[in-house]
N, C-alpha and C. Protein backbone atom coordinates (compact mmCIF):
# COMPACT_ATOMS: atom_id res chain seq x y z
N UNK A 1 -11.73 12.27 9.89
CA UNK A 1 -11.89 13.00 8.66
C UNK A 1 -11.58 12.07 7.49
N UNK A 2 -12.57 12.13 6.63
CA UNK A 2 -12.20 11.44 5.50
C UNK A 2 -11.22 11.77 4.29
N UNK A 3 -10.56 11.14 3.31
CA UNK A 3 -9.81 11.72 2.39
C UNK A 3 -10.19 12.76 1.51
N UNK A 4 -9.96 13.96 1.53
CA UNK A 4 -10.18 14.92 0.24
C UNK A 4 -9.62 14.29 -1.21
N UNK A 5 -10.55 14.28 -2.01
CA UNK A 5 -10.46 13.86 -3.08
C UNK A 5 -10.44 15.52 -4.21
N UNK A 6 -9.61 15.46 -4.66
CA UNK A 6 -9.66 16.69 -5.72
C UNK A 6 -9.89 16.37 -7.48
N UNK A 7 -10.41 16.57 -8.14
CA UNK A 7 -10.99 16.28 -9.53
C UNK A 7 -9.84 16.94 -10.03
N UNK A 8 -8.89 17.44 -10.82
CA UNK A 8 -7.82 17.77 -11.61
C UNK A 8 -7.98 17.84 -12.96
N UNK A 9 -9.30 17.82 -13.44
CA UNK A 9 -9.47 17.64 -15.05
C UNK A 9 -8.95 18.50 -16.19
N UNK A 10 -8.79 20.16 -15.76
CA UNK A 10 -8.36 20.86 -16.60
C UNK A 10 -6.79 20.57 -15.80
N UNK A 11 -6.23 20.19 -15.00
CA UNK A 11 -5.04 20.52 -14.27
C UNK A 11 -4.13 19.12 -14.11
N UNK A 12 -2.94 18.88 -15.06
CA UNK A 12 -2.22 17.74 -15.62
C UNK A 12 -0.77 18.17 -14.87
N UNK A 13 -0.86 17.60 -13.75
CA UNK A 13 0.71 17.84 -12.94
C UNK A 13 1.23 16.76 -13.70
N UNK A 14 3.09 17.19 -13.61
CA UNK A 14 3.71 16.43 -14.09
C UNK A 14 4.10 15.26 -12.94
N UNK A 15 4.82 13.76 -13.44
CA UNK A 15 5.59 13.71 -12.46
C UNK A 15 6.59 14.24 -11.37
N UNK A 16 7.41 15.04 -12.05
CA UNK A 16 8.19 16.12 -11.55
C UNK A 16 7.37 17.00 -10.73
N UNK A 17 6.42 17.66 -11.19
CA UNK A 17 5.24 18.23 -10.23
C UNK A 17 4.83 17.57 -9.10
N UNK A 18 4.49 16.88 -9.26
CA UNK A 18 3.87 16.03 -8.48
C UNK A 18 4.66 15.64 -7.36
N UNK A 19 5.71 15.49 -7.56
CA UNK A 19 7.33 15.32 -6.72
C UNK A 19 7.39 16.34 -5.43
N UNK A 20 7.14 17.83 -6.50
CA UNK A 20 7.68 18.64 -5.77
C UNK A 20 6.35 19.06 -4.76
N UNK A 21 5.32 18.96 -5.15
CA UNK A 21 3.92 19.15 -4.77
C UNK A 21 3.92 18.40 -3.04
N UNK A 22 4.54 17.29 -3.28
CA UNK A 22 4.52 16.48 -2.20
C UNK A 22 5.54 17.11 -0.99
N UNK A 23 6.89 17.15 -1.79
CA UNK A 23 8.00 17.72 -0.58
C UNK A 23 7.85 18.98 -0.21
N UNK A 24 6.98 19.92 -0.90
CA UNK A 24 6.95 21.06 -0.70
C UNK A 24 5.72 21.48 0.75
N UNK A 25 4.74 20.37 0.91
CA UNK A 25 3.75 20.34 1.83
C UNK A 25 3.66 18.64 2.96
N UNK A 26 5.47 18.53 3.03
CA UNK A 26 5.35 17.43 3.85
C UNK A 26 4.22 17.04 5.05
N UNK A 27 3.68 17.98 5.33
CA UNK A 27 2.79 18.38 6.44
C UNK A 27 1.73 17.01 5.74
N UNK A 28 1.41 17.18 4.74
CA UNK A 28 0.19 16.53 4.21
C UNK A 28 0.55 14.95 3.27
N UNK A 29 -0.27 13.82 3.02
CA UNK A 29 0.22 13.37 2.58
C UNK A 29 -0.42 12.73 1.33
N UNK A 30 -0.55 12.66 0.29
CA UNK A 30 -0.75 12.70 -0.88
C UNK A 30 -0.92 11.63 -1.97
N UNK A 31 -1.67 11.27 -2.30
CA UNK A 31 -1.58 10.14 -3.81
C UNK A 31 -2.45 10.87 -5.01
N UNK A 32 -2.51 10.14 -6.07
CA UNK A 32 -2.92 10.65 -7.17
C UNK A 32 -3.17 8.92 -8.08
N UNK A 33 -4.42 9.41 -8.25
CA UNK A 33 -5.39 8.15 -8.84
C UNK A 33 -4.99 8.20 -10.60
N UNK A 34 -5.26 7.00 -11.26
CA UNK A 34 -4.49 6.87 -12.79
C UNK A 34 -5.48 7.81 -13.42
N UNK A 35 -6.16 8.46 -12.66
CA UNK A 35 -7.00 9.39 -14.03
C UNK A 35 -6.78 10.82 -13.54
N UNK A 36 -5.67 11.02 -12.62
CA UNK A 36 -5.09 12.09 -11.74
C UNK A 36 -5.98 12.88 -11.07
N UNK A 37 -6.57 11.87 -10.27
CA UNK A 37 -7.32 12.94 -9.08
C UNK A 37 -6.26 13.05 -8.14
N UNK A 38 -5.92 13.65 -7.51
CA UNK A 38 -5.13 14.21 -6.23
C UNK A 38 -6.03 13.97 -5.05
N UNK A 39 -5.38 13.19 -4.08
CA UNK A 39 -5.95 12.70 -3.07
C UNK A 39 -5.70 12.78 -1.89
N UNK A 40 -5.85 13.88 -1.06
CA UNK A 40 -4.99 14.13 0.53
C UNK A 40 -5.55 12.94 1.49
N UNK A 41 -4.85 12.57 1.96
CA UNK A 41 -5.03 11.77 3.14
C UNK A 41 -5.08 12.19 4.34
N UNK A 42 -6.17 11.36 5.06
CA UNK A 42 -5.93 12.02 6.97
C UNK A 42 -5.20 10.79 7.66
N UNK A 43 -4.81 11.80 8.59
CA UNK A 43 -3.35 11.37 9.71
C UNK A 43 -4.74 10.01 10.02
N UNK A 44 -3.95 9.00 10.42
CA UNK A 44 -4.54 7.69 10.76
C UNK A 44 -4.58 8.01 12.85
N UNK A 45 -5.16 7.55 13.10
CA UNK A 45 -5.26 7.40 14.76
C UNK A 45 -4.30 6.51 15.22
N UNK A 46 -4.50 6.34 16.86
CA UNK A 46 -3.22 5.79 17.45
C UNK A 46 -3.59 4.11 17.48
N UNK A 47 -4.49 3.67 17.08
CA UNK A 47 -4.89 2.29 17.14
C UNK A 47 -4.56 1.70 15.40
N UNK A 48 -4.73 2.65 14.49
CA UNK A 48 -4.70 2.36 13.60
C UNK A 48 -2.80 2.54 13.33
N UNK A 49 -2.08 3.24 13.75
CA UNK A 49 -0.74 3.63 13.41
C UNK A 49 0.32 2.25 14.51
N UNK A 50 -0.78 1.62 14.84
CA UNK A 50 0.43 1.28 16.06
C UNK A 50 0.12 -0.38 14.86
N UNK A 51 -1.06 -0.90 15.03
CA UNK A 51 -1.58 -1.97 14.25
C UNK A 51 -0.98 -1.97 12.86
N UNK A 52 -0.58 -0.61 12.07
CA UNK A 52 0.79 -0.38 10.65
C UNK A 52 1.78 -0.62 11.69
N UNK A 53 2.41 0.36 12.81
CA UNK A 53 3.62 -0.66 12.58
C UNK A 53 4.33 -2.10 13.03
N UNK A 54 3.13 -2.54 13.57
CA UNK A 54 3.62 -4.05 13.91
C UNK A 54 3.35 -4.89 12.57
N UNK A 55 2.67 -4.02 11.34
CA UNK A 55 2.90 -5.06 10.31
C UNK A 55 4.27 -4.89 9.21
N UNK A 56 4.32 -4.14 9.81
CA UNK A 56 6.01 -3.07 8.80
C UNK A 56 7.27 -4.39 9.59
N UNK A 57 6.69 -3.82 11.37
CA UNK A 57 7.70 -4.64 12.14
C UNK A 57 8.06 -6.53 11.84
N UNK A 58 6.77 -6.85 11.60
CA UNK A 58 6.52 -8.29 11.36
C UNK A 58 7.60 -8.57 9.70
N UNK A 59 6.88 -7.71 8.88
CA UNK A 59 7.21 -7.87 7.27
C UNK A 59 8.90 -7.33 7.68
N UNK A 60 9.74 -6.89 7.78
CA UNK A 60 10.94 -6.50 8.13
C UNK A 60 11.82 -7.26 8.80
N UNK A 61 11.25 -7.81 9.84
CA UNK A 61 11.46 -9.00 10.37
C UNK A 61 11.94 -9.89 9.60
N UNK A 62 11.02 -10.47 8.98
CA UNK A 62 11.24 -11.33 7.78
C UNK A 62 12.06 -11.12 6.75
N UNK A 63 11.84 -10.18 6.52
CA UNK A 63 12.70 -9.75 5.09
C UNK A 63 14.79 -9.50 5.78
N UNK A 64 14.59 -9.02 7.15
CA UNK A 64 16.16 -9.35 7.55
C UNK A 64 16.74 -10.59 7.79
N UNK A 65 15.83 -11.60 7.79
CA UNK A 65 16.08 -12.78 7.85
C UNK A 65 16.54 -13.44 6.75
N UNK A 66 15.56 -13.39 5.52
CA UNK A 66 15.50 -13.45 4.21
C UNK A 66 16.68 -13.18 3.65
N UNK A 67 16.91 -11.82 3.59
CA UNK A 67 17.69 -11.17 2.49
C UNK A 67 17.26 -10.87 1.49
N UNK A 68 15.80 -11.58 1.26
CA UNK A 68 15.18 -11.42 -0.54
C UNK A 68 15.23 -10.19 -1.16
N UNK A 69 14.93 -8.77 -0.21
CA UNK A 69 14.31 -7.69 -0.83
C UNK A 69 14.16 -6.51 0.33
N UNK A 70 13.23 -5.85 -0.20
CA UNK A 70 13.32 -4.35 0.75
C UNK A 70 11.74 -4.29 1.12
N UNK A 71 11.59 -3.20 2.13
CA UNK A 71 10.50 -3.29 2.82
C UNK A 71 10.41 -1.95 3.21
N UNK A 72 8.96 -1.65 2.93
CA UNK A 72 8.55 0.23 2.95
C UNK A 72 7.49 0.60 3.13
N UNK A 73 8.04 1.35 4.38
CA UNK A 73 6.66 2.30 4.51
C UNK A 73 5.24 2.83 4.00
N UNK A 74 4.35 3.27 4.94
CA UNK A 74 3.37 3.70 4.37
C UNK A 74 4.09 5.13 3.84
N UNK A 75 5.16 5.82 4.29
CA UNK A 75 5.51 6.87 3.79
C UNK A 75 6.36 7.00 2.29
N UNK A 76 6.30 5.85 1.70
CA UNK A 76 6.75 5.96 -0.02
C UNK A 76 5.54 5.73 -0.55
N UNK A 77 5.95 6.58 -1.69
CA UNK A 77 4.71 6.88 -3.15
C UNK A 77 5.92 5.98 -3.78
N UNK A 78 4.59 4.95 -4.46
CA UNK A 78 5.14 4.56 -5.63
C UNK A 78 4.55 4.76 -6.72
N UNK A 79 5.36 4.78 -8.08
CA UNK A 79 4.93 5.00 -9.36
C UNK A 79 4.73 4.06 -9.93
N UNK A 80 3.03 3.96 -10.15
CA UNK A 80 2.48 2.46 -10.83
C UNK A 80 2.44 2.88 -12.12
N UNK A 81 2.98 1.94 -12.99
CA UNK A 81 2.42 2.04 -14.53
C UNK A 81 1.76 2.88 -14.87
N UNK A 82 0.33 2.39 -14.40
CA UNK A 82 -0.67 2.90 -14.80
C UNK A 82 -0.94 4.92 -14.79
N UNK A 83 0.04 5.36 -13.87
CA UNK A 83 0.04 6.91 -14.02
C UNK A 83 -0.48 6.98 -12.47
N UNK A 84 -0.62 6.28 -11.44
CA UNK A 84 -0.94 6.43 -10.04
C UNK A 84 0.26 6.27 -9.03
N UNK A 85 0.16 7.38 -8.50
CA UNK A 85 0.81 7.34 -7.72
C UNK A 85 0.27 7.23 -6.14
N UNK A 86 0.53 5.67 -5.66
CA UNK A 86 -0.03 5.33 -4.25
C UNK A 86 0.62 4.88 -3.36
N UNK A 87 0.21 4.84 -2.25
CA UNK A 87 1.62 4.89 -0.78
C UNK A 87 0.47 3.57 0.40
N UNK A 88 1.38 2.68 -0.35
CA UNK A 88 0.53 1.28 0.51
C UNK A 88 1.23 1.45 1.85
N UNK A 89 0.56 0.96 2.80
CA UNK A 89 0.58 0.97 4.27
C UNK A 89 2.02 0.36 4.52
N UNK A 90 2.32 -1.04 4.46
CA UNK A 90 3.54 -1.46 4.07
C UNK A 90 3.46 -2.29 2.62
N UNK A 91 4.80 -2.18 2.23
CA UNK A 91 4.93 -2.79 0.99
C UNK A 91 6.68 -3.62 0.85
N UNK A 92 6.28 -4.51 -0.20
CA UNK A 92 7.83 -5.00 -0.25
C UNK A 92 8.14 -5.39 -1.63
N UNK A 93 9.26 -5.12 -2.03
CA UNK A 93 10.40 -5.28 -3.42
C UNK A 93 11.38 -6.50 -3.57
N UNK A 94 11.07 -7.36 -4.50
CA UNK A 94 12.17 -8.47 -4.45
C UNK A 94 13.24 -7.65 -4.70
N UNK A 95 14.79 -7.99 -4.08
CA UNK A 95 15.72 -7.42 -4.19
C UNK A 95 16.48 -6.91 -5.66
N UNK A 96 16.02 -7.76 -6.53
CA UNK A 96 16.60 -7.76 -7.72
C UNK A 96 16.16 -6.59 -8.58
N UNK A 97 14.53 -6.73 -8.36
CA UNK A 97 14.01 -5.50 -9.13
C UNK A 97 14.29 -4.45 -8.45
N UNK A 98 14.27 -4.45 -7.04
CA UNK A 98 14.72 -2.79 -6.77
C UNK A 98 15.71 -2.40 -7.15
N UNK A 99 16.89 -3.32 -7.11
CA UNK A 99 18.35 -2.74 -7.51
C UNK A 99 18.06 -2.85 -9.03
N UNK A 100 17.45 -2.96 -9.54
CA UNK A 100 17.74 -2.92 -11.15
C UNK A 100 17.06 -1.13 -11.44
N UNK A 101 16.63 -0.47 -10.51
CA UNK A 101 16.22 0.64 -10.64
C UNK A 101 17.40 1.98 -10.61
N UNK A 102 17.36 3.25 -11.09
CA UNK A 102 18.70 4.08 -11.20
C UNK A 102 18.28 4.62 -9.76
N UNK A 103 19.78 4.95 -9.48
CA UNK A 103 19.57 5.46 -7.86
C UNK A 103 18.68 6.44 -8.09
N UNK A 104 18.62 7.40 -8.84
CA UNK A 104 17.60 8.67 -8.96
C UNK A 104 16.01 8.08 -8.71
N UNK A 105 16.14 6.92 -9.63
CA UNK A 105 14.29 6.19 -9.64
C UNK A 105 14.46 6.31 -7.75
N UNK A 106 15.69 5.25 -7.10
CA UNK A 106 14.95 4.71 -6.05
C UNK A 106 15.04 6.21 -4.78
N UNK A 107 15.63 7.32 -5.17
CA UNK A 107 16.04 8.47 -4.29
C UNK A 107 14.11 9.18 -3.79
N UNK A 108 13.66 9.50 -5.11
CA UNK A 108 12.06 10.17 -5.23
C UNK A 108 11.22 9.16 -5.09
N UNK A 109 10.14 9.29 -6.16
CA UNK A 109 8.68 8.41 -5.98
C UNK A 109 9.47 7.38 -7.29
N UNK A 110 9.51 6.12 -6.47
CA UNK A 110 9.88 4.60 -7.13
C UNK A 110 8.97 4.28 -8.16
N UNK A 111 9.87 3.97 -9.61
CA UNK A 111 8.53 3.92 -10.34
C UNK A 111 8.40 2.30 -10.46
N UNK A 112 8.01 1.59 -9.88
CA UNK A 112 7.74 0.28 -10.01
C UNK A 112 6.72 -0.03 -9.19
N UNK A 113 6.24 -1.16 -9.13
CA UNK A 113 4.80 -1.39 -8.46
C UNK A 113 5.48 -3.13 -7.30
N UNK A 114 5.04 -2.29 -5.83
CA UNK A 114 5.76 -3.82 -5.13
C UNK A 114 5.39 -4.81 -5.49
N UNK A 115 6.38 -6.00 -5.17
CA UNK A 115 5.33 -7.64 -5.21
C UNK A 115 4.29 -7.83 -4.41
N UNK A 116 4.29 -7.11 -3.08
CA UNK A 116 3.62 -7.44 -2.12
C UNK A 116 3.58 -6.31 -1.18
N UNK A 117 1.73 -6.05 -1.06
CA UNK A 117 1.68 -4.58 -0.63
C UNK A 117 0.26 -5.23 0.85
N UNK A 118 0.29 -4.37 1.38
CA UNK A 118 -0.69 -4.54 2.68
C UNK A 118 -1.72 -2.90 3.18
N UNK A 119 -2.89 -2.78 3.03
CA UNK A 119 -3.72 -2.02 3.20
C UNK A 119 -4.13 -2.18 4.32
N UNK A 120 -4.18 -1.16 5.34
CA UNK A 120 -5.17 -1.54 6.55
C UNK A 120 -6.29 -0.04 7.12
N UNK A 121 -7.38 -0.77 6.75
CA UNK A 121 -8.43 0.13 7.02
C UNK A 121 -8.12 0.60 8.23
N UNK A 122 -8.40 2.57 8.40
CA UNK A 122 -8.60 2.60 9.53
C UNK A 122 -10.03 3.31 9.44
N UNK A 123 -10.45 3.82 10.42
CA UNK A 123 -12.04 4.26 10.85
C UNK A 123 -12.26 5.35 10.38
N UNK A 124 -10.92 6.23 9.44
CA UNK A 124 -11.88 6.88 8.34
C UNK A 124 -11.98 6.68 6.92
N UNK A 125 -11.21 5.40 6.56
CA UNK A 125 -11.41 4.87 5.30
C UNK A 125 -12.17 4.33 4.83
N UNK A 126 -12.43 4.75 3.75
CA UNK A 126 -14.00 4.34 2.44
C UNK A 126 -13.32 2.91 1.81
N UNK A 127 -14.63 1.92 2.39
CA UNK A 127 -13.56 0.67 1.88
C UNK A 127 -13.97 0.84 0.18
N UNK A 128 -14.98 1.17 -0.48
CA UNK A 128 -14.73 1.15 -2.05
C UNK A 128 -13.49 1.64 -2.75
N UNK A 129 -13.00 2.93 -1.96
CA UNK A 129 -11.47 3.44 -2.10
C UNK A 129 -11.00 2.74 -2.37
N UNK A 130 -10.90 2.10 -1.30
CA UNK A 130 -9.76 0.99 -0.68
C UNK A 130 -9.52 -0.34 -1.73
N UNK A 131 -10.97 -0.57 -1.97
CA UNK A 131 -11.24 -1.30 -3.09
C UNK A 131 -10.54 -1.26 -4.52
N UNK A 132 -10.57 0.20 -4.86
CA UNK A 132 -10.29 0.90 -5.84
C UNK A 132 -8.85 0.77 -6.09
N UNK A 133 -8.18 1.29 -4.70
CA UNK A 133 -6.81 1.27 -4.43
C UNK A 133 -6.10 -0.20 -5.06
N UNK A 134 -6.46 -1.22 -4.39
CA UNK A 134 -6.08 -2.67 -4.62
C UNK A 134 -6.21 -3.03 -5.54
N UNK A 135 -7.27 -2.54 -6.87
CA UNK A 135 -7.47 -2.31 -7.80
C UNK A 135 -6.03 -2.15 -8.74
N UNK A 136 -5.50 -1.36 -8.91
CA UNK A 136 -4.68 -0.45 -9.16
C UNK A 136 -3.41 -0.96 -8.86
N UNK A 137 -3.76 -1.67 -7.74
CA UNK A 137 -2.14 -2.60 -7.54
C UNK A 137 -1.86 -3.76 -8.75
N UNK A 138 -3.10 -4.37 -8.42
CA UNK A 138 -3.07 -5.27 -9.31
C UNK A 138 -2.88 -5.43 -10.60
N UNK A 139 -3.51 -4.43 -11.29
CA UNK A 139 -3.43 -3.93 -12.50
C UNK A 139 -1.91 -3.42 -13.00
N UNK A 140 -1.18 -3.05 -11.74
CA UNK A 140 0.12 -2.43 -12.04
C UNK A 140 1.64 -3.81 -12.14
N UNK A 141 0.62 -4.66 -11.50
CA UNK A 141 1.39 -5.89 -11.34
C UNK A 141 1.88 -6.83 -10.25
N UNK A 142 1.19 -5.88 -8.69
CA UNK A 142 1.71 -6.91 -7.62
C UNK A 142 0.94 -7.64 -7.66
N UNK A 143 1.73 -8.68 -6.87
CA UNK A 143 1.70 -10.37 -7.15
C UNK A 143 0.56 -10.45 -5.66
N UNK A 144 0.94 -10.44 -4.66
CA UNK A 144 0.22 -10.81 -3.56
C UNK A 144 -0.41 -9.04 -2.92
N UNK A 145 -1.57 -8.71 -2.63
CA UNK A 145 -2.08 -8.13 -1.79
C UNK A 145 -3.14 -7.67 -0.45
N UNK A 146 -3.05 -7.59 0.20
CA UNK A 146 -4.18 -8.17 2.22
C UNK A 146 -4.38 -6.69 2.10
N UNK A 147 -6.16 -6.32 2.35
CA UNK A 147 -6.69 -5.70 2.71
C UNK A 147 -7.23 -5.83 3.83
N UNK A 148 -6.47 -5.24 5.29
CA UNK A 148 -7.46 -5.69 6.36
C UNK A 148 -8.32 -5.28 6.76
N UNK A 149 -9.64 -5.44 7.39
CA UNK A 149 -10.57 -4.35 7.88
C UNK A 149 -10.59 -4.99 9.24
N UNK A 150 -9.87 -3.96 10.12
CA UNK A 150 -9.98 -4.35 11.60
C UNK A 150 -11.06 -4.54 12.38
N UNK A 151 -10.91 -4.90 13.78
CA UNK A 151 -11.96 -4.84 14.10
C UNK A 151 -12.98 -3.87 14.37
N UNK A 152 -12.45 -2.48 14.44
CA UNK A 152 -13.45 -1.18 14.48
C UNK A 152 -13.99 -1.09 13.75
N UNK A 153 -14.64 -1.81 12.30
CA UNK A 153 -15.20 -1.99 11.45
C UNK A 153 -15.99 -3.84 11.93
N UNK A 154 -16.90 -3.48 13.10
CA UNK A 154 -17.42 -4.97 13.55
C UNK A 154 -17.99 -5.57 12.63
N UNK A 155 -19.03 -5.42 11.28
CA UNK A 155 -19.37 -6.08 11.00
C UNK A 155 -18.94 -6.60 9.51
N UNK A 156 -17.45 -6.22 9.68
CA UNK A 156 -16.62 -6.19 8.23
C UNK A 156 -14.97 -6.74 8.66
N UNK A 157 -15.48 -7.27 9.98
CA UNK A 157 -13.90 -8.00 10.49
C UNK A 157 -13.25 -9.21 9.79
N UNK A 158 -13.06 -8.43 8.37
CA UNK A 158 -12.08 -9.34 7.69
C UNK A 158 -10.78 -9.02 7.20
N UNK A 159 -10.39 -10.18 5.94
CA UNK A 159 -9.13 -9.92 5.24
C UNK A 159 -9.25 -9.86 3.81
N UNK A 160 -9.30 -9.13 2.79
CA UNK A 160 -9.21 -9.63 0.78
C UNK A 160 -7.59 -9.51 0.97
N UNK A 161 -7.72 -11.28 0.29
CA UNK A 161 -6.48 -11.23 -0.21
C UNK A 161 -6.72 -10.99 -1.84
N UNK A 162 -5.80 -10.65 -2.59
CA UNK A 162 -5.67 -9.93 -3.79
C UNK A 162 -4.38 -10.91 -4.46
N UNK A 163 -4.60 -11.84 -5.43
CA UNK A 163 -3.49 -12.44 -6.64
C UNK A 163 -3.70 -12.34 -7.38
N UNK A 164 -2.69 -12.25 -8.70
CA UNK A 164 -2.54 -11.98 -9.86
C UNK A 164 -3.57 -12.73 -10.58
N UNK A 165 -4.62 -12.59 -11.40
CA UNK A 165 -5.52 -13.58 -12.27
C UNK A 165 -6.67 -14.63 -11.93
N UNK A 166 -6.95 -13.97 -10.08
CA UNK A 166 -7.66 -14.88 -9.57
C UNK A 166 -8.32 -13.75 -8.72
N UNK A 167 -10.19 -14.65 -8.23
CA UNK A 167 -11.20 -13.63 -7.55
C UNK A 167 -10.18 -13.64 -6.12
N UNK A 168 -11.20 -12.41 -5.63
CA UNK A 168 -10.41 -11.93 -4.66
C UNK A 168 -10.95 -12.78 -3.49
N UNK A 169 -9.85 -13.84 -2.57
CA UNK A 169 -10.52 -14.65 -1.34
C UNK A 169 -10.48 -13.29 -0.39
N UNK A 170 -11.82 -13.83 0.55
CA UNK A 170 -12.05 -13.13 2.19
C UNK A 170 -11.74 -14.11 2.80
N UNK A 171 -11.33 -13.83 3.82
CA UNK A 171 -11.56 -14.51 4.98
C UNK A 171 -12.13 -13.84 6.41
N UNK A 172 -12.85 -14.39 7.58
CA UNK A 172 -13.18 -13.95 8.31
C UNK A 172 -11.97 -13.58 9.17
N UNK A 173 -11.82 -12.67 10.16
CA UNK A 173 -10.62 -12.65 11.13
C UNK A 173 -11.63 -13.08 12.15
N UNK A 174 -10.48 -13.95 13.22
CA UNK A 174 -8.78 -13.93 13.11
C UNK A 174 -8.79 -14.81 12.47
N UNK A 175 -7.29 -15.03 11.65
CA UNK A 175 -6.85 -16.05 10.60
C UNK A 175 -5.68 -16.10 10.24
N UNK A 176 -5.32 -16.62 9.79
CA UNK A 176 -3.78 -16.59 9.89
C UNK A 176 -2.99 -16.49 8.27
N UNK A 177 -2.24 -15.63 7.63
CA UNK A 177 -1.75 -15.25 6.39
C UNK A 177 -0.56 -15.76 6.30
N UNK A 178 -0.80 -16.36 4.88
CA UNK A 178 0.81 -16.74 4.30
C UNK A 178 1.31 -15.95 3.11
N UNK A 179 2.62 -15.42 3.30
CA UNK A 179 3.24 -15.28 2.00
C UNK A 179 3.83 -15.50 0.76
N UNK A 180 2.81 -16.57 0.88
CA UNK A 180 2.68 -17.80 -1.03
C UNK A 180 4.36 -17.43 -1.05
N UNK A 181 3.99 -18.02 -2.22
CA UNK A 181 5.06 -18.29 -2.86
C UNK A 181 6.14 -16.85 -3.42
N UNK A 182 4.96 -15.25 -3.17
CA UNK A 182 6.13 -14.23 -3.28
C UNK A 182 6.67 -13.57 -1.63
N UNK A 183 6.70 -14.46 -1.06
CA UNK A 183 7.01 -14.03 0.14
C UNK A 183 7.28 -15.30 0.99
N UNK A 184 8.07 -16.45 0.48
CA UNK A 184 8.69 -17.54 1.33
C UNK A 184 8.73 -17.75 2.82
N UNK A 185 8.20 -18.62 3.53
CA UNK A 185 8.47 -18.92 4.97
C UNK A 185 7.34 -17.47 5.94
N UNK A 186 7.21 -16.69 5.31
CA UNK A 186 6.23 -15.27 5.74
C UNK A 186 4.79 -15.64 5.98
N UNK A 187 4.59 -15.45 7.22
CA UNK A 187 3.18 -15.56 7.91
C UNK A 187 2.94 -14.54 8.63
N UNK A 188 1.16 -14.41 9.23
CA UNK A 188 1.06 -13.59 9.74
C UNK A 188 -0.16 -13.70 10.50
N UNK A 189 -0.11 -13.80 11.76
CA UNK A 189 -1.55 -14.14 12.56
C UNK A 189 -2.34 -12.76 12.64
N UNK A 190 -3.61 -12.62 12.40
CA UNK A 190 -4.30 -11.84 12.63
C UNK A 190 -5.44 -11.83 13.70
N UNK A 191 -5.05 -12.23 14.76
CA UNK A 191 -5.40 -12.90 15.94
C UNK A 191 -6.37 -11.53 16.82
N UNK A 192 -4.84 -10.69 17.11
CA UNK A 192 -5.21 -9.33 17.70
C UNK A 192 -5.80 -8.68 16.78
N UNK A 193 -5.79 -8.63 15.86
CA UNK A 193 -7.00 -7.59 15.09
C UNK A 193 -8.10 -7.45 15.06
């Protein structure tokens, strides 16, 4: 099933709304585009949920090693600038900026935009979305972002990486990812994908 997209034009939830909109129908899970469309998401499959969490597992990994920062779920909404609220597959926070946030910011939907966020298509995602999505990161301010399109997408078995002020590189998979310079010593083979 693909994402329900809802138009909201006469209908301006607040943040606070929007908050409660979410905890009130945990069942479902939710973003909202900078021109506030409301956007339900479908449950991902077991190929696609297992392939998130060995990249949560990988990025976590690292980051306990590190110490740099924090590392999160596809299950946090964050609050981008821009008025979108989106829930990257995994994502990560240099340590400094998260703690510079009030416990209340970091308790609900975080209003900051990660350094470094990771998208991974699964087989019912619209890659222009997806497109759209990464969009939106960027614009909000993360530094590094990997869009993968696995291999159940055969004739689109790649990676966009996404940096600040520069076109977006592909690469073919498998290939192997580094975490430049906002993500030190961080790699990532995309071998099995």
């Amino acid at each position: 099933m693909s994402p329900l997209t809802l138009k909201l034009d006469t209908v301006h939830l607040s943040d606070e709304q929007f908050y409660h909109l979410c905890q009130n129908n945990r069942e479902l899970k939710f973003e909202r585009t900078a021109k506030g469309e409301l956007i339900i998401l479908s449950p991902v499959g077991g190929e696609s949920g297992n392939r998130e969490a060995d990249l949560i597992i990988d990025l976590g990994i690292w980051n306990r090693q590190t110490g740099l920062g924090y590392t999160f779920s596809s299950s946090t909404i964050f609050k981008l600038p821009n008025g979108a609220d989106r829930s990257p597959d995994a994502a990560w926070i240099q340590g400094e900026r998260w703690q510079a946030l009030t416990p209340e910011q970091r308790r609900k939907f975080p209003p900051i935009a990660p350094d470094f966020v990771i998208e991974l298509r699964s087989a019912t995602d619209d890659l222009e979305m997806l497109r759209s999505k990464m969009q939106d990161y960027m614009d909000a301010g993360v530094q590094l972002a990997w869009l993968i399109n696995p291999q159940q997408h055969p004739q689109q078995q790649q990676v966009e990486i996404y940096r600040q002020k520069q076109d977006v590189e592909v690469r073919n998979l498998p290939t192997q990812l580094s975490g430049e310079d906002v993500l030190p010593g961080f790699s990532l083979s995309l071998s099995c994908y």
